[in-house]
C-alpha atoms as a PDB file:
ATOM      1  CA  UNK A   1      40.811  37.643  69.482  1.00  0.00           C
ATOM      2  CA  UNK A   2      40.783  41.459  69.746  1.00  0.00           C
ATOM      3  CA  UNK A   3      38.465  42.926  72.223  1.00  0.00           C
ATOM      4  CA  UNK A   4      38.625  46.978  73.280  1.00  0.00           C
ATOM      5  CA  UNK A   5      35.644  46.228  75.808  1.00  0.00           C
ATOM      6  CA  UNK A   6      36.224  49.469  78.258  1.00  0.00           C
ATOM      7  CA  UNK A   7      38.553  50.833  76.173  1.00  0.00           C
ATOM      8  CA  UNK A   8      38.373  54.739  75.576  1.00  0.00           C
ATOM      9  CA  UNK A   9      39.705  55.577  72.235  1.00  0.00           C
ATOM     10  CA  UNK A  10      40.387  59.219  70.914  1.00  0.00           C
ATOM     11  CA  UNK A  11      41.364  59.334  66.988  1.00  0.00           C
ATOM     12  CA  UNK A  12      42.608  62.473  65.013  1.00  0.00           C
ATOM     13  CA  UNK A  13      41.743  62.906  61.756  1.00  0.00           C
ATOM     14  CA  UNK A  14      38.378  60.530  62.300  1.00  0.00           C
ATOM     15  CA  UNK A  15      36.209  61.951  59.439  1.00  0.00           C
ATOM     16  CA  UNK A  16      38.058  60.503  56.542  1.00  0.00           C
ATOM     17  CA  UNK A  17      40.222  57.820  55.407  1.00  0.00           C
ATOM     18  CA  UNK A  18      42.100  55.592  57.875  1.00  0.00           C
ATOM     19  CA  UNK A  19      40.955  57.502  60.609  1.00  0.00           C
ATOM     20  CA  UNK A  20      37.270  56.810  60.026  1.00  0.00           C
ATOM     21  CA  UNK A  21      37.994  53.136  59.095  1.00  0.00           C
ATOM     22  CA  UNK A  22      39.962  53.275  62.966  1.00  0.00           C
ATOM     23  CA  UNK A  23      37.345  54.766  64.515  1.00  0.00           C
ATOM     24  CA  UNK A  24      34.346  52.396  63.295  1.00  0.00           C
ATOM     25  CA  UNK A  25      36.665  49.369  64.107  1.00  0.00           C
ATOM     26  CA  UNK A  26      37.594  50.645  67.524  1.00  0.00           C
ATOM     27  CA  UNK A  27      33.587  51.045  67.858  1.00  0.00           C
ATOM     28  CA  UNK A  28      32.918  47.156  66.488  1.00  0.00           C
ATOM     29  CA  UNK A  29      35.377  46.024  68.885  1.00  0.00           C
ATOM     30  CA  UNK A  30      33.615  47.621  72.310  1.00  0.00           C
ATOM     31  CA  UNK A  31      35.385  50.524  72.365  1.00  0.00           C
ATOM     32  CA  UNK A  32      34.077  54.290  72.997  1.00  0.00           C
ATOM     33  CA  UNK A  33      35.525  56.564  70.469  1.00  0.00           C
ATOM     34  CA  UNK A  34      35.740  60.577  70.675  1.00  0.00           C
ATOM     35  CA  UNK A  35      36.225  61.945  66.789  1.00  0.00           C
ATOM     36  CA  UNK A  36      38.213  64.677  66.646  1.00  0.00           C
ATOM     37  CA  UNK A  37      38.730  66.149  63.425  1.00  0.00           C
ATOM     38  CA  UNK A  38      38.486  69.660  61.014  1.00  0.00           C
ATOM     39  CA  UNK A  39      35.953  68.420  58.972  1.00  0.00           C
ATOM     40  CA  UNK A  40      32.454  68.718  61.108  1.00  0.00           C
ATOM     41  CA  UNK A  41      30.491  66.852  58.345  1.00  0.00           C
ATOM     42  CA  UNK A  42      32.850  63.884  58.195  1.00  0.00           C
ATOM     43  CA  UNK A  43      33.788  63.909  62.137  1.00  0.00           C
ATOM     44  CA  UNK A  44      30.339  63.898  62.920  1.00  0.00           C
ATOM     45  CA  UNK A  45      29.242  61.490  60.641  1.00  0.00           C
ATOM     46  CA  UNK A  46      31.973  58.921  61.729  1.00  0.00           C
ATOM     47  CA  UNK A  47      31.045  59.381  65.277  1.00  0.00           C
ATOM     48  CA  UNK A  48      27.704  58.874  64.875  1.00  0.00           C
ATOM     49  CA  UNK A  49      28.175  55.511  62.863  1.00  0.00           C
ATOM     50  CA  UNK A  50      30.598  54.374  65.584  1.00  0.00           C
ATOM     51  CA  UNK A  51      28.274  55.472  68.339  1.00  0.00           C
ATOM     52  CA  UNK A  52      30.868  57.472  70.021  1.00  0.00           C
ATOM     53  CA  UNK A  53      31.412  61.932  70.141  1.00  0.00           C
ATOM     54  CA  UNK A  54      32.616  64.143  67.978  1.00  0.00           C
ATOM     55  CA  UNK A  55      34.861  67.190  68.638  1.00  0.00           C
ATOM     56  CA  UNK A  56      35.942  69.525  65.926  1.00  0.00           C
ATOM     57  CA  UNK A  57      39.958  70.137  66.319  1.00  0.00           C
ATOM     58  CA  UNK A  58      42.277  71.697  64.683  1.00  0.00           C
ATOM     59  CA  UNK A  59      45.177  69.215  65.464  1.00  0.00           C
ATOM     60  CA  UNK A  60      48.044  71.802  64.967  1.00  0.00           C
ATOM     61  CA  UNK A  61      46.562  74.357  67.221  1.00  0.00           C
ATOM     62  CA  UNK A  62      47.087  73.748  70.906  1.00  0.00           C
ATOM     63  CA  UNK A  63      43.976  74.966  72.281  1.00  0.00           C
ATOM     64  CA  UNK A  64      41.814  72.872  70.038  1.00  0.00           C
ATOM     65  CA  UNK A  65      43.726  69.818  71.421  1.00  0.00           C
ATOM     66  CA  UNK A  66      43.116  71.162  75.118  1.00  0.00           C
ATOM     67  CA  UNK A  67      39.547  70.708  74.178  1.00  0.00           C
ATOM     68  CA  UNK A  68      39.218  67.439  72.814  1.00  0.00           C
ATOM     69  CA  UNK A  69      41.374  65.710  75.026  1.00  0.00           C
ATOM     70  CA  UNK A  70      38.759  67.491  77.745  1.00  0.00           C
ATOM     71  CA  UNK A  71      35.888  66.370  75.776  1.00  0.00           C
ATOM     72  CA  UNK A  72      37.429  62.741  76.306  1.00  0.00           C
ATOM     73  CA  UNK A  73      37.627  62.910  79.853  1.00  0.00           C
ATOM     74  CA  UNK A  74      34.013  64.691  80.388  1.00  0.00           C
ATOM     75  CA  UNK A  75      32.483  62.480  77.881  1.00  0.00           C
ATOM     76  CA  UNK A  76      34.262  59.093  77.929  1.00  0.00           C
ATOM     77  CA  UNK A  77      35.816  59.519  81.512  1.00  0.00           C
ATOM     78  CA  UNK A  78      39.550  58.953  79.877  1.00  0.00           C
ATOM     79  CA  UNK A  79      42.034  58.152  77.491  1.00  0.00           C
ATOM     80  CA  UNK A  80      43.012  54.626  77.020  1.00  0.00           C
ATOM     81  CA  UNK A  81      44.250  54.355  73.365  1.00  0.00           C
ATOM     82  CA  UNK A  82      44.790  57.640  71.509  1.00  0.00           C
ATOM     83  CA  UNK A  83      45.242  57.219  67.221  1.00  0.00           C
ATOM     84  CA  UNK A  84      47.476  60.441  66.622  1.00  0.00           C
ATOM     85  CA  UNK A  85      46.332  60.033  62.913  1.00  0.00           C
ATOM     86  CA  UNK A  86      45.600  63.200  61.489  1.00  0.00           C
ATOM     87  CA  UNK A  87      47.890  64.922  58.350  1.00  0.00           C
ATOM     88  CA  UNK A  88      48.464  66.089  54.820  1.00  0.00           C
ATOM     89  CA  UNK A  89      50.545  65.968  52.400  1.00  0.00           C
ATOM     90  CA  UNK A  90      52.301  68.901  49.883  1.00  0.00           C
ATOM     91  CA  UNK A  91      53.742  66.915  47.015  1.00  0.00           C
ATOM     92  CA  UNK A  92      57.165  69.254  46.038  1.00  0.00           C
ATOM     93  CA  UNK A  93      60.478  69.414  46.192  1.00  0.00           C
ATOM     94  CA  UNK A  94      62.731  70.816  48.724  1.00  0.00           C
ATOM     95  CA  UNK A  95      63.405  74.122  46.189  1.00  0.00           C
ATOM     96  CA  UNK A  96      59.498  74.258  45.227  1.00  0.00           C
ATOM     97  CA  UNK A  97      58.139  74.309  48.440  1.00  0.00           C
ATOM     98  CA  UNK A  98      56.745  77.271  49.667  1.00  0.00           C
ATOM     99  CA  UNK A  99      57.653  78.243  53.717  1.00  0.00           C
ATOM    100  CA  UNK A 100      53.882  78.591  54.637  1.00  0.00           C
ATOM    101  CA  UNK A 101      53.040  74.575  52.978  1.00  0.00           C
ATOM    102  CA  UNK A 102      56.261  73.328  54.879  1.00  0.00           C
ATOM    103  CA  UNK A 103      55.306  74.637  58.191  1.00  0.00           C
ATOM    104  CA  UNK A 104      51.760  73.722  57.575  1.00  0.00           C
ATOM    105  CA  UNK A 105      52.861  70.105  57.468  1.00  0.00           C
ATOM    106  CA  UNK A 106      55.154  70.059  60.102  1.00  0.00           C
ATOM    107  CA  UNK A 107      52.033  71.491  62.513  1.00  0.00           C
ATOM    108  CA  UNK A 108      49.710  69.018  61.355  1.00  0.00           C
ATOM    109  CA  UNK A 109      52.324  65.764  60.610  1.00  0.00           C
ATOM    110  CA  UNK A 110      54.523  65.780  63.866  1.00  0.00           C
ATOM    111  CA  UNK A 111      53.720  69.101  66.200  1.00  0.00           C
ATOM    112  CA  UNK A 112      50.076  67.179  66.493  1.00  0.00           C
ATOM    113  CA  UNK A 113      51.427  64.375  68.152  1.00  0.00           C
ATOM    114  CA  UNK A 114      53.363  65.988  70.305  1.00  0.00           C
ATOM    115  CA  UNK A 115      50.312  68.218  71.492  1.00  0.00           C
ATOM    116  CA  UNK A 116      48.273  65.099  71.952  1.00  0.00           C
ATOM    117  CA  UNK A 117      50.332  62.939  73.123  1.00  0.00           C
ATOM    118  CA  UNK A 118      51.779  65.211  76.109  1.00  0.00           C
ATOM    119  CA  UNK A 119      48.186  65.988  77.009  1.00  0.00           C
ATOM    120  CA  UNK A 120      46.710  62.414  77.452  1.00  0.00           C
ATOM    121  CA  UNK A 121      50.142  60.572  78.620  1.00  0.00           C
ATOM    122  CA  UNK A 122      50.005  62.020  82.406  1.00  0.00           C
ATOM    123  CA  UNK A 123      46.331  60.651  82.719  1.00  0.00           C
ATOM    124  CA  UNK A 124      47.364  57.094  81.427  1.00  0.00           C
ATOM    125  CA  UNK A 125      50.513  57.050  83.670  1.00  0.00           C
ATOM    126  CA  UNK A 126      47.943  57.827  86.380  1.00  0.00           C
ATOM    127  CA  UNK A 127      45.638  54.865  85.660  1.00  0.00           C
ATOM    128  CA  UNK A 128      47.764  52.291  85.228  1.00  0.00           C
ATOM    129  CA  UNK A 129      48.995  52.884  81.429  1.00  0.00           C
ATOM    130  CA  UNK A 130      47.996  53.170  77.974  1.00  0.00           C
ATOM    131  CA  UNK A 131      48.386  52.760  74.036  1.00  0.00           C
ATOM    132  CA  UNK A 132      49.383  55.673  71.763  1.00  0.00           C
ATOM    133  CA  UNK A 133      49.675  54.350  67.936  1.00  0.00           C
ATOM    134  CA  UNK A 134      51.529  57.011  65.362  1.00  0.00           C
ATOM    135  CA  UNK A 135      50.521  56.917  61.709  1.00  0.00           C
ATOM    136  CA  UNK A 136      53.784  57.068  60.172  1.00  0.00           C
ATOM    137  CA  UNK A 137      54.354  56.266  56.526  1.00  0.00           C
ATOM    138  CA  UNK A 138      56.376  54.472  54.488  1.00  0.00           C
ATOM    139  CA  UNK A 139      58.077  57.342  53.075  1.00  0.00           C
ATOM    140  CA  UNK A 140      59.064  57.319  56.972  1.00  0.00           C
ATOM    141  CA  UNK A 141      61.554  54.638  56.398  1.00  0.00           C
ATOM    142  CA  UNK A 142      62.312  55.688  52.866  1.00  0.00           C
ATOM    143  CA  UNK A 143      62.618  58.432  51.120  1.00  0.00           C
ATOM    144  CA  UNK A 144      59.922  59.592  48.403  1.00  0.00           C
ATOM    145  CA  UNK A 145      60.382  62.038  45.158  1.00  0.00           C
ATOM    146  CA  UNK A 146      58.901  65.224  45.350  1.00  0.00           C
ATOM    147  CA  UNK A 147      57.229  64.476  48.667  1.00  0.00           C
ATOM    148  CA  UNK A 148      59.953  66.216  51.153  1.00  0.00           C
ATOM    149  CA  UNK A 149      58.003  67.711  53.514  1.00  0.00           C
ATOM    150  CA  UNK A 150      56.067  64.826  54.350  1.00  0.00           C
ATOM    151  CA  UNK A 151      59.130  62.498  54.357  1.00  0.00           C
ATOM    152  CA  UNK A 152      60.507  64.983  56.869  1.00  0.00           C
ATOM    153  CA  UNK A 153      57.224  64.721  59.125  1.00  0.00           C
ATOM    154  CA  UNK A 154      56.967  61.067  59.090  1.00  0.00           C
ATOM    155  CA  UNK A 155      60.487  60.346  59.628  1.00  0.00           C
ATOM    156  CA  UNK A 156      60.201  62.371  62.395  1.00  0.00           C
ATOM    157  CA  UNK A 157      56.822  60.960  63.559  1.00  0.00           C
ATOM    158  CA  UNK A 158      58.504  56.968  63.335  1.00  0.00           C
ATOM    159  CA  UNK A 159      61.736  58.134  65.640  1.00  0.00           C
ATOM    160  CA  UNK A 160      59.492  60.291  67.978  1.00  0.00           C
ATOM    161  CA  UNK A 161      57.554  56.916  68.592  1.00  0.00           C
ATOM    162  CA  UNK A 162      60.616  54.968  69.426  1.00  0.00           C
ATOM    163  CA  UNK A 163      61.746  57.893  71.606  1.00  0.00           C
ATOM    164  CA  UNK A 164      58.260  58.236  72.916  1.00  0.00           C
ATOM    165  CA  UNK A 165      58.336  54.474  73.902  1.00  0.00           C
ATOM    166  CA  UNK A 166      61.585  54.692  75.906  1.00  0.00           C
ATOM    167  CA  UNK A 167      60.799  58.114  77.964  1.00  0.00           C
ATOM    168  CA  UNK A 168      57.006  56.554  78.973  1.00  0.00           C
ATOM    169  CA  UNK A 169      57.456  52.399  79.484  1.00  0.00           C
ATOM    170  CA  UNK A 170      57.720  52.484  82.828  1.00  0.00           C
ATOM    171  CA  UNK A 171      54.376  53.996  83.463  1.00  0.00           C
ATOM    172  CA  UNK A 172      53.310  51.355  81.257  1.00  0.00           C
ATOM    173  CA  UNK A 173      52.481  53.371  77.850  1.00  0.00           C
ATOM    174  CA  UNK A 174      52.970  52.124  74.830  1.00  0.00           C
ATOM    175  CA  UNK A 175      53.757  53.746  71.828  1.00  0.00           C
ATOM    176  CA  UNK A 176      53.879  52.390  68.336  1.00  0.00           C
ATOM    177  CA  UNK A 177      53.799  53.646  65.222  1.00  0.00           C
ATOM    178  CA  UNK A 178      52.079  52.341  61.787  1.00  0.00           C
ATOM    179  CA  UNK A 179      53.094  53.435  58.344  1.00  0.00           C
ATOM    180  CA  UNK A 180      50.938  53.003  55.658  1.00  0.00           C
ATOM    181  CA  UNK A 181      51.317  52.409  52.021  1.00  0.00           C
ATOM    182  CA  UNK A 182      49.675  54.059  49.496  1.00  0.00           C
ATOM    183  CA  UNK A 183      45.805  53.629  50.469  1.00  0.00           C
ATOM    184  CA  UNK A 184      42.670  54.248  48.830  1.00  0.00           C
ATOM    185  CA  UNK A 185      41.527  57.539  51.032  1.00  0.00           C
ATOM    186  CA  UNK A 186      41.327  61.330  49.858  1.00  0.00           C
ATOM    187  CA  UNK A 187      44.821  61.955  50.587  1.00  0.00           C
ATOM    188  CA  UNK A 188      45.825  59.355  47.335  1.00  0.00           C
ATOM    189  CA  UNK A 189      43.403  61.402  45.537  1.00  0.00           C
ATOM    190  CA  UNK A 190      44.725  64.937  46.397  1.00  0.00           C
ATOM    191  CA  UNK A 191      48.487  63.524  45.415  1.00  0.00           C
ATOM    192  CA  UNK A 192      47.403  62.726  42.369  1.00  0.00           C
ATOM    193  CA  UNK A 193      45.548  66.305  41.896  1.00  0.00           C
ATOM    194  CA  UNK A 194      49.123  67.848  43.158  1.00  0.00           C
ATOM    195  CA  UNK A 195      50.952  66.486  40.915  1.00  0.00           C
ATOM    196  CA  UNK A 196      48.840  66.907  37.782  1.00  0.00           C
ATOM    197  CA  UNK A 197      48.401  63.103  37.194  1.00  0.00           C
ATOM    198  CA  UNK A 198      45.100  61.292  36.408  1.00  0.00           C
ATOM    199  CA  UNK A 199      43.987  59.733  39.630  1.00  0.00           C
ATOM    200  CA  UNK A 200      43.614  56.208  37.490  1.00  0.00           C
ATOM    201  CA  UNK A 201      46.592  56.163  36.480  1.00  0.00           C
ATOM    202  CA  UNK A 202      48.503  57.064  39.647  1.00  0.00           C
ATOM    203  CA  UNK A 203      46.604  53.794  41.363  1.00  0.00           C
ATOM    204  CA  UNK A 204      47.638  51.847  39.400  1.00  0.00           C
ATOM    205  CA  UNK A 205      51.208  53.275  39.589  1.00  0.00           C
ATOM    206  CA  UNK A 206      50.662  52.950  43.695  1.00  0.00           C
ATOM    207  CA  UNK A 207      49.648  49.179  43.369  1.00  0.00           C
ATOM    208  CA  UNK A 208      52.829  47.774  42.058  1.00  0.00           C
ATOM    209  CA  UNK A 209      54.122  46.400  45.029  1.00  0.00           C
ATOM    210  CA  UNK A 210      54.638  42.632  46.318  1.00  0.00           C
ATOM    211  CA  UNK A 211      50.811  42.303  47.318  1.00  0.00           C
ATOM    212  CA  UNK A 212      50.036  44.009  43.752  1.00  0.00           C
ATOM    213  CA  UNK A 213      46.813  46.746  45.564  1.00  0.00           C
ATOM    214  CA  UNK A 214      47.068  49.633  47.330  1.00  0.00           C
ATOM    215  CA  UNK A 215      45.735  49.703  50.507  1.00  0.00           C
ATOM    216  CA  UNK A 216      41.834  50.005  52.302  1.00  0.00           C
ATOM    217  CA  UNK A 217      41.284  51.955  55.304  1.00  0.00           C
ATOM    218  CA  UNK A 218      40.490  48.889  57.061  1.00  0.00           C
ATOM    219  CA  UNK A 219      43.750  47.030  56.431  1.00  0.00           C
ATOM    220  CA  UNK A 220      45.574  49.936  58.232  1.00  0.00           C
ATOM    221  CA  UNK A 221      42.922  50.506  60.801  1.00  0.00           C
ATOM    222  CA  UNK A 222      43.147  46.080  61.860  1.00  0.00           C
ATOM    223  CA  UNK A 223      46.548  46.605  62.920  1.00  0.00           C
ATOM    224  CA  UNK A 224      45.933  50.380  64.638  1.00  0.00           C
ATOM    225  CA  UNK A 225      43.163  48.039  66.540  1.00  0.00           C
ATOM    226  CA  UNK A 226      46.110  44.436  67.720  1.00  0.00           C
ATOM    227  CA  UNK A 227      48.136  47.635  68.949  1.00  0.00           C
ATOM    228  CA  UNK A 228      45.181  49.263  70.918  1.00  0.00           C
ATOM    229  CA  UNK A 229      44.347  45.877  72.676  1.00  0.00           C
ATOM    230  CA  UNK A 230      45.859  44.146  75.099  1.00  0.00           C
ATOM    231  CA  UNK A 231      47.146  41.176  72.614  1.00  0.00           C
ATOM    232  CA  UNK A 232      49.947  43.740  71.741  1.00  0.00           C
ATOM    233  CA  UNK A 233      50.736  43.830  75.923  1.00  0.00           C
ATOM    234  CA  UNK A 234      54.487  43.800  75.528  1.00  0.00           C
ATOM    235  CA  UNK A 235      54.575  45.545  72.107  1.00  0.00           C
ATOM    236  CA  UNK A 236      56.662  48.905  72.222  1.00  0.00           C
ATOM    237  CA  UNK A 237      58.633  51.221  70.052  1.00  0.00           C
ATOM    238  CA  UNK A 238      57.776  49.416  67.049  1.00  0.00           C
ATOM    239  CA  UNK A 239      57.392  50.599  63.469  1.00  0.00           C
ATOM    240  CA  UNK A 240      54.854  48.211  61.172  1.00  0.00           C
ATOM    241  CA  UNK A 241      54.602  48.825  57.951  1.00  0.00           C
ATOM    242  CA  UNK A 242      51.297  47.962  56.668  1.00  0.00           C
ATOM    243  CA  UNK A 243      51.705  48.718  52.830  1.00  0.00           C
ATOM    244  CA  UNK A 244      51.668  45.054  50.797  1.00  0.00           C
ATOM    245  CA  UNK A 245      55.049  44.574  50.807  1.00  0.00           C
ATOM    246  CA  UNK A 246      56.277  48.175  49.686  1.00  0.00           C
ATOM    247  CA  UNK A 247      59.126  48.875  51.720  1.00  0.00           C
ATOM    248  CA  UNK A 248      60.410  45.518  51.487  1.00  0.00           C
END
């Protein structure tokens, strides 16, 4: 039911994770994906697989956006669906978190999206419109323990997408956001290294929810690929959770 035939797709944070799972689907689907990411070996590697380009950006660094969204248009000819995916995650409290970690964040979780989004919106208002999905979080909705700089980036990242949706629908952009539950990528991995837990263990902590799992890539990256197509026409400003029942 979903095809991106045509479709230009650029995805931050492409090497790993949900991104790579996005980018691979997006590929399957028709479209042609630019890879931007930090990690060369794992950007490269994803773009290759989904027969697309790979750029090496630093998403929190303006310059390094300037460049891949140029790469898009000199290699792909546009931007019709842009995956603001990329970020991390400092696992602390508001007392232990040091001002260089909670700025880091901020750069990579929400300033990134703001960078990428401002550079590739004029060029879909100028062709007729676009689709911008957010990854969010479900720690976006709710709040999480010891996780408050990335509850404070992904809060911000889910009501940016609602404002983002209202300042840009009537050049026919759409902007949605998708917030994930805890999902099997590197990320889930690094939490559990963070917090001095034994990566089993937290898993199985992560899959007690109403679907009883934690998340693939590919369950996050199916409904990153409805809101890229055209089968999500008059879909706007909306937050999906896509966690197995988690926030419910």
């Amino acid at each position: 039911m979903i095809d991106l035939t045509g479709k230009r797709a650029l995805v931050t944070g492409g090497g790993a994770g949900i991104g790579r799972a996005t980018a691979l689907l997006l590929g399957e689907l028709g479209a042609r994906v630019l890879v931007a990411d930090i990690d060369t070996d794992g950007g490269e590697a994803t773009a290759k697989e989904a027969g697309g380009v790979f750029v090496r950006c630093d998403v929190s660094r303006r310059t390094d956006c300037e460049e891949a969204v140029r790469t898009a248009r000199d290699q792909l000819g546009g931007v019709d669906v842009l995956f603001n995916n990329a970020g991390i995650i400092r696992r602390s409290t508001v007392c232990e978190i040091a001002d260089d970690d909670w700025d880091l964040v901020m750069a990579v979780n929400i300033r990134s999206v703001m960078l990428m989004s401002r550079l590739v919106i004029p060029g879909m208002a100028a062709q007729g419109g676009g689709s911008i999905i957010n990854t969010g979080s479900g720690w976006g909705i709710s709040g999480g323990a010891r996780a408050v700089s990335y509850c404070a980036s992904k809060g911000a990242v889910v009501n940016m997408t609602r404002a983002m949706a209202i300042d840009h629908g009537p050049d026919l952009v759409r902007v949605n956001c998708v917030c994930p539950g805890d999902t099997a990528t590197g990320m889930l991995a690094e939490e559990a290294r963070q917090l001095g837990e034994r990566a089993d263990a937290f898993y199985e902590e992560a899959a007690e929810r109403p679907l009883g799992r934690i998340g693939q890539p590919r369950d996050i990256a199916r409904t990153v690929a409805f809101l890229a197509s055209d089968a999500a026409a008059f879909i706007s400003g909306a937050v999906i959770p896509v966690d197995g029942g988690g926030t419910a």
